[in-house]
N, C-alpha and C. Protein backbone atom coordinates (compact mmCIF):
# COMPACT_ATOMS: atom_id res chain seq x y z
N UNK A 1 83.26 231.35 109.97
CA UNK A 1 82.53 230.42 109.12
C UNK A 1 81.10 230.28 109.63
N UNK A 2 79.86 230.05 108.50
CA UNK A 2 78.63 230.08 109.17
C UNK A 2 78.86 228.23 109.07
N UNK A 3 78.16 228.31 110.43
CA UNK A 3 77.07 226.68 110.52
C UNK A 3 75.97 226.76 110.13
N UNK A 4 75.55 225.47 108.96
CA UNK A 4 74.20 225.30 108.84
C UNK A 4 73.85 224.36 109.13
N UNK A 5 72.92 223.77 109.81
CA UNK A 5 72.29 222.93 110.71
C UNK A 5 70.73 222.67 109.79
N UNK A 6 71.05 221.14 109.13
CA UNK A 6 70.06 220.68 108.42
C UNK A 6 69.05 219.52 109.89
N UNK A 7 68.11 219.73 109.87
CA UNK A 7 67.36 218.71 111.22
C UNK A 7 65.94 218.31 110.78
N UNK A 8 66.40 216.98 110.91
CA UNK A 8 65.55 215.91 110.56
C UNK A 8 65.91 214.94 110.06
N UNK A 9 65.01 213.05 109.97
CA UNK A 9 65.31 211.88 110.47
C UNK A 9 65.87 211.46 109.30
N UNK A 10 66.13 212.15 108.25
CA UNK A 10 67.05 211.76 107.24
C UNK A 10 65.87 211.49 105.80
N UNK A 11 64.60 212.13 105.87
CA UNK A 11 63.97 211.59 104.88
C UNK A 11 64.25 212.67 103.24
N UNK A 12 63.19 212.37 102.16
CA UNK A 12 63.41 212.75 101.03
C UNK A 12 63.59 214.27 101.42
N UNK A 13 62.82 214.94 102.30
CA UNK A 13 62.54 216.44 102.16
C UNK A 13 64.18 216.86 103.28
N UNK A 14 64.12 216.30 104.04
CA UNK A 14 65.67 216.61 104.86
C UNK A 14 66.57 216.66 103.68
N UNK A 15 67.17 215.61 102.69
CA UNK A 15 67.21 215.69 101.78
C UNK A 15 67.51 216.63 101.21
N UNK A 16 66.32 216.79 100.75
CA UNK A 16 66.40 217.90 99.33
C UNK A 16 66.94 219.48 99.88
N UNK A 17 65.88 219.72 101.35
CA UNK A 17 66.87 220.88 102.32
C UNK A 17 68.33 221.02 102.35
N UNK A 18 68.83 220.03 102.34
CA UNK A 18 70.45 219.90 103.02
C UNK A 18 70.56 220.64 101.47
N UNK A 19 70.66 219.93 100.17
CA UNK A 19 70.43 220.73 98.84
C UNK A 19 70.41 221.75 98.60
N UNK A 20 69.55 221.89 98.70
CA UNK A 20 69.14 224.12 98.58
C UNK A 20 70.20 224.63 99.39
N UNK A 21 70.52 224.06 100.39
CA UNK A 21 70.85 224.58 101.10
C UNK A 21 72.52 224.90 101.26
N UNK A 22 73.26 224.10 99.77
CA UNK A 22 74.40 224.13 99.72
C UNK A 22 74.19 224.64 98.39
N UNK A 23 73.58 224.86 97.66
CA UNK A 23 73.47 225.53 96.28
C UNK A 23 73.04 227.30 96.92
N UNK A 24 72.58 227.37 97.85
CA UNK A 24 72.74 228.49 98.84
C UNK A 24 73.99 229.19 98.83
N UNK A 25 74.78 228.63 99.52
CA UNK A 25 76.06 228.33 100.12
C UNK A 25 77.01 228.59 98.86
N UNK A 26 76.73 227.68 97.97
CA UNK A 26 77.74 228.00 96.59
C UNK A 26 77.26 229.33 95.78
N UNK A 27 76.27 229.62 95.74
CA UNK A 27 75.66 230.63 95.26
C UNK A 27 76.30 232.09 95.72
N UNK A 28 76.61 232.10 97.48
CA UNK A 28 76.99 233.74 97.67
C UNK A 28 78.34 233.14 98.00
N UNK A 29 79.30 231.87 97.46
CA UNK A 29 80.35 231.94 97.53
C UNK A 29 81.13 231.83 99.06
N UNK A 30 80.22 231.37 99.84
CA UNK A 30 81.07 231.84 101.59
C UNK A 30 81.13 229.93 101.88
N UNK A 31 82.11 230.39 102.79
CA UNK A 31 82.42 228.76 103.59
C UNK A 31 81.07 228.61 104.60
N UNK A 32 80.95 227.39 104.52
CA UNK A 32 80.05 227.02 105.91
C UNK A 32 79.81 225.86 106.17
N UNK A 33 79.63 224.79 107.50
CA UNK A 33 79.70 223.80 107.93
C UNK A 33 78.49 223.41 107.62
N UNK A 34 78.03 222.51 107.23
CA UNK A 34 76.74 221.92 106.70
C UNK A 34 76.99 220.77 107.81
N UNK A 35 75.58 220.53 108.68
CA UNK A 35 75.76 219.10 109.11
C UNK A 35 74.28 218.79 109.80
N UNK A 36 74.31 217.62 109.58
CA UNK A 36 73.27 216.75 109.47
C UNK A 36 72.75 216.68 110.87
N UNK A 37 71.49 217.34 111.44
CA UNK A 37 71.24 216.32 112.62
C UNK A 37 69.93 215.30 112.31
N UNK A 38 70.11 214.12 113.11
CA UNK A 38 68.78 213.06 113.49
C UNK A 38 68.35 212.69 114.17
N UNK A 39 69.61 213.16 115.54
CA UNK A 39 68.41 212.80 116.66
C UNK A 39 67.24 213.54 117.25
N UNK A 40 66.28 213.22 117.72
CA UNK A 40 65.09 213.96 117.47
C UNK A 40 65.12 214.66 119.11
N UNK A 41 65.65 214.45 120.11
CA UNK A 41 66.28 214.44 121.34
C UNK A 41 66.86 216.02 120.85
N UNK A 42 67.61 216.34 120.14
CA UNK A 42 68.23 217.58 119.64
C UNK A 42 67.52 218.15 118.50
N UNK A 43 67.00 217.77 118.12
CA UNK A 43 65.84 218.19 117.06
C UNK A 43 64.82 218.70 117.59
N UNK A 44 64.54 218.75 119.00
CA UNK A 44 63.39 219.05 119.66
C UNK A 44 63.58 220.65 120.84
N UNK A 45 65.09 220.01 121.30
CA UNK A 45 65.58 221.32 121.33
C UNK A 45 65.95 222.62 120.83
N UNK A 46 66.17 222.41 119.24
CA UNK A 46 65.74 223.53 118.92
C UNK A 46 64.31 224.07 118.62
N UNK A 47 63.19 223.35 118.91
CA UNK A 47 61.82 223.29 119.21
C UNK A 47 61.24 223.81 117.64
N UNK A 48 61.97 222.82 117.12
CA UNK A 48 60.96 221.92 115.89
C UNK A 48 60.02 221.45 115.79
N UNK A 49 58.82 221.60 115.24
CA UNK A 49 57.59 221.44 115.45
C UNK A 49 57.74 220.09 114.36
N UNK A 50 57.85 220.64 113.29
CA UNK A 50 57.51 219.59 112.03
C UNK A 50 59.22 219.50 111.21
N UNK A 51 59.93 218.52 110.83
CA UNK A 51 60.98 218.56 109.85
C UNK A 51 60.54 218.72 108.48
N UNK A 52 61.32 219.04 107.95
CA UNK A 52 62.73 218.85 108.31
C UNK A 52 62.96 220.98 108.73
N UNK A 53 63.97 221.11 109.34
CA UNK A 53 64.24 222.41 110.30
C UNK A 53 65.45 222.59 109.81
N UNK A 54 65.62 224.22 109.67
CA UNK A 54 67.29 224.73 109.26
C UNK A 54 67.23 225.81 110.28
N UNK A 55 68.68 225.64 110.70
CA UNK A 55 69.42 226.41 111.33
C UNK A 55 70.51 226.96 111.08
N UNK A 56 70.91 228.34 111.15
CA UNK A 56 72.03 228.97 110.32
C UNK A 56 72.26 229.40 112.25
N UNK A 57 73.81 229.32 112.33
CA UNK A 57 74.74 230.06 113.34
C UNK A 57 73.42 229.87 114.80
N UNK A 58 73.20 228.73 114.95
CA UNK A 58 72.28 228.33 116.39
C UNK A 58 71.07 229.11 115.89
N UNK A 59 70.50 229.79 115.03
CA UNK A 59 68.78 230.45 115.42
C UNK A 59 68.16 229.49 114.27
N UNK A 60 66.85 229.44 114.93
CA UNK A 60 65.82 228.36 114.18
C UNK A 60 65.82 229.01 112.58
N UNK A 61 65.97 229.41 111.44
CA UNK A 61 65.12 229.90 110.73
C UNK A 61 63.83 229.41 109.80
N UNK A 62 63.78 228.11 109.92
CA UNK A 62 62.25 227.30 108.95
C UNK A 62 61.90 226.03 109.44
N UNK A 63 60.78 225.69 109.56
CA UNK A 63 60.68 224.14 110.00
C UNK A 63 59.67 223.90 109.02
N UNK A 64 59.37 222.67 108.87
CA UNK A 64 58.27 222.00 108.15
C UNK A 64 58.35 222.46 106.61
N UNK A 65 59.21 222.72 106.34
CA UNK A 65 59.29 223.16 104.50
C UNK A 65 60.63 223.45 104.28
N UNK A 66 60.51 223.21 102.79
CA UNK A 66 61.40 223.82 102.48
C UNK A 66 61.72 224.71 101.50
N UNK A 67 62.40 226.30 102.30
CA UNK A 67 62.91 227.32 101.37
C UNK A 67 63.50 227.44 100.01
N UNK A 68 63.23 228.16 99.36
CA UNK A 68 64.01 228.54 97.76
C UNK A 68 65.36 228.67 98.16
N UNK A 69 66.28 228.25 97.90
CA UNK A 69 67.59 228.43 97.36
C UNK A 69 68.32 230.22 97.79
N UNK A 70 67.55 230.94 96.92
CA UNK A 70 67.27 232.92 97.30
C UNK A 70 67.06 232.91 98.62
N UNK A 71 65.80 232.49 99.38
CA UNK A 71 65.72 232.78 100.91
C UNK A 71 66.65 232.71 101.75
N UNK A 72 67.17 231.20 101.49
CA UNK A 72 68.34 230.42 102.37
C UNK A 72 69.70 231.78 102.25
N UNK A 73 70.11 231.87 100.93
CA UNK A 73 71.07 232.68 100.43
C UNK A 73 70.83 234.46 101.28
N UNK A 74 69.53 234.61 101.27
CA UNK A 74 69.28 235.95 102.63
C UNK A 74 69.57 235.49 103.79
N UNK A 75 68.50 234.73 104.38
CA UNK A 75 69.09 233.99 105.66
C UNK A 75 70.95 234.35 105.96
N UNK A 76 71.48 233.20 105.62
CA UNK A 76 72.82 233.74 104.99
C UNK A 76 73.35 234.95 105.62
N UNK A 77 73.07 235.90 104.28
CA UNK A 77 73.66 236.89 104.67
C UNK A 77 73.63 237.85 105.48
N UNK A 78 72.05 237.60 106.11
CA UNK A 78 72.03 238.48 107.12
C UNK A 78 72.27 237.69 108.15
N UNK A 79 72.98 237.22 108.28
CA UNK A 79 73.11 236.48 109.77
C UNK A 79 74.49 236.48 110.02
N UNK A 80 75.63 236.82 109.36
CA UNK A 80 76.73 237.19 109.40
C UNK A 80 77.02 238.34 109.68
C-alpha cells in the first residue's frame, strides 16, 4: 500500500492538497493511506520550506503548492 503524507497546519490549501490528492488516488484506482500531519516539529523534518508539503512512501515530492490531480497520479505511479 502507498502512504501519502499530506503536511501542513491544517489550512484552506492543506485542504484542498489532501483533495487532489485522493481524487489522485481514486483516479489510478490503488489503495493508499492518506494522513494528515500538523505538527510542524515533523513537518520540518521532512524539510519543508513552505506548506502545505506531500509526501508519497517517505520522499518529499512538492512543498508550497499545490499539484494537478495528473502529477500527483505520476508521482503515484512511479513510486511504486
Amino acid at each position: 500500500m502507498i502512504t501519502i503524507k499530506v503536511l501542513g497546519p491544517g489550512c484552506a490549501n492543506c485542504r484542498k492538497l489532501e483533495e487532489v490528492a485522493r481524487q489522485a488516488v481514486t483516479s489510478l484506482g490503488v489503495e493508499a493511506d492518506i494522513v494528515k500531519i500538523t505538527d510542524m516539529a515533523t513537518i520540518i523534518d521532512y524539510d519543508v520550506i513552505q506548506t502545505p508539503g506531500l509526501v508519497i512512501n517517505e520522499k518529499l515530492v512538492s512543498s508550497g503548492r499545490i499539484p494537478a490531480a495528473a502529477t500527483i497520479a505520476e508521482w503515484i505511479r512511479t513510486s511504486s
